[in-house]
Protein backbone atom coordinates (compact mmCIF):
# COMPACT_ATOMS: atom_id res chain seq x y z
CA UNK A 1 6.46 4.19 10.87
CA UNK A 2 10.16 3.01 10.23
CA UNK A 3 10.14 0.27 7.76
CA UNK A 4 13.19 -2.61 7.39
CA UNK A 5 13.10 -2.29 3.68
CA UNK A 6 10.65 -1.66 0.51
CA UNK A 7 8.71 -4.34 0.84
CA UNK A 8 7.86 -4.12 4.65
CA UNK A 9 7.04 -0.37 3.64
CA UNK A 10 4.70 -1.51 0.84
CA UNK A 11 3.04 -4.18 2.80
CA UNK A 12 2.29 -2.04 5.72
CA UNK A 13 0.97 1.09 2.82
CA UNK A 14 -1.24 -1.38 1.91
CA UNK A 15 -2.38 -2.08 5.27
CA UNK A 16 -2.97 0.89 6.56
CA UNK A 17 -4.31 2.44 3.08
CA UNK A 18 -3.56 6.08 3.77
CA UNK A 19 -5.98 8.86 2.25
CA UNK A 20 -2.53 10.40 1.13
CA UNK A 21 1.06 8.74 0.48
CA UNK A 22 3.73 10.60 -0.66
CA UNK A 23 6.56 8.54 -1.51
CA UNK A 24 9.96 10.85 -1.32
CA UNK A 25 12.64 8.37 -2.87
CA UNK A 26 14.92 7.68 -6.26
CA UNK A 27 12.43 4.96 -7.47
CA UNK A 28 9.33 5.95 -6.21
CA UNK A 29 7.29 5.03 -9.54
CA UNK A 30 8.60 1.59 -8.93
CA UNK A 31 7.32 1.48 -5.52
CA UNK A 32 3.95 2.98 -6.82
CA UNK A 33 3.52 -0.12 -9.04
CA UNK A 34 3.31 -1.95 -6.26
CA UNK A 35 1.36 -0.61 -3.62
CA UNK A 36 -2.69 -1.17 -4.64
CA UNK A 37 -4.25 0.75 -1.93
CA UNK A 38 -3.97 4.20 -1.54
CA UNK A 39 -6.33 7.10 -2.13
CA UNK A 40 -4.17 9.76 -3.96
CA UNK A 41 -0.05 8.75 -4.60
CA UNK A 42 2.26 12.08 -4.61
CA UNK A 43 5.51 10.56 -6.07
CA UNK A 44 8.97 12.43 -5.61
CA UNK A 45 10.30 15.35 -4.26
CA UNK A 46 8.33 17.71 -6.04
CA UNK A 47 4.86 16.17 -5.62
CA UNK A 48 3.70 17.57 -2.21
CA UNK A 49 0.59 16.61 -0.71
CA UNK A 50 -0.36 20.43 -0.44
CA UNK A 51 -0.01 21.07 -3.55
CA UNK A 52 -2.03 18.18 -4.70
CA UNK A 53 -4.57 19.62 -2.19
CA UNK A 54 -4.96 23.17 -3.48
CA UNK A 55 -4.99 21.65 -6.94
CA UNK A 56 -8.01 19.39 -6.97
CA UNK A 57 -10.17 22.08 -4.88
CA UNK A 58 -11.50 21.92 -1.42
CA UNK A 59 -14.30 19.49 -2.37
CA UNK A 60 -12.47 16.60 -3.94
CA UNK A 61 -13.20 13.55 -2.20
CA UNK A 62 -10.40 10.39 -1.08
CA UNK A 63 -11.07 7.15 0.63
CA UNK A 64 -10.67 7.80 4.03
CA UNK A 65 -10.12 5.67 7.81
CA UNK A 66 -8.33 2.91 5.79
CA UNK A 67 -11.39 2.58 3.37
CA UNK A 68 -8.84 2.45 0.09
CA UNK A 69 -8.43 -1.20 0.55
CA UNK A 70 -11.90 -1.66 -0.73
């Protein structure tokens, strides 16, 4: 998905209220604060999903099918 700017890309995070964002830019605490549904956030460069993966174990459980918005 190719956003216009921040706050389309916010809006449609929240839409769409992935099991996994990782958000790969300068500010991307500040985009963290405002983005409310998500099931695990993997901020900056260094933050990659894998990782996150391997680290909380193969039986860690994340909202799933958009079901972070509730």
């Amino acid at each position: 998905i190719l956003a216009r700017d921040a706050e389309e890309a916010c809006r449609l995070t929240d839409e769409i209220a992935p099991e996994h964002l990782h958000i790969a830019t300068e500010d991307a605490e500040q985009l963290a604060e405002r983005i409310r549904h998500a099931g695990a956030m993997f901020l900056g460069n260094y933050t990659p999903v894998a990782l996150g993966d391997y680290a909380a174990g193969p039986s860690h459980v994340l909202p799933t099918g958009g079901t972070a918005r509730f």
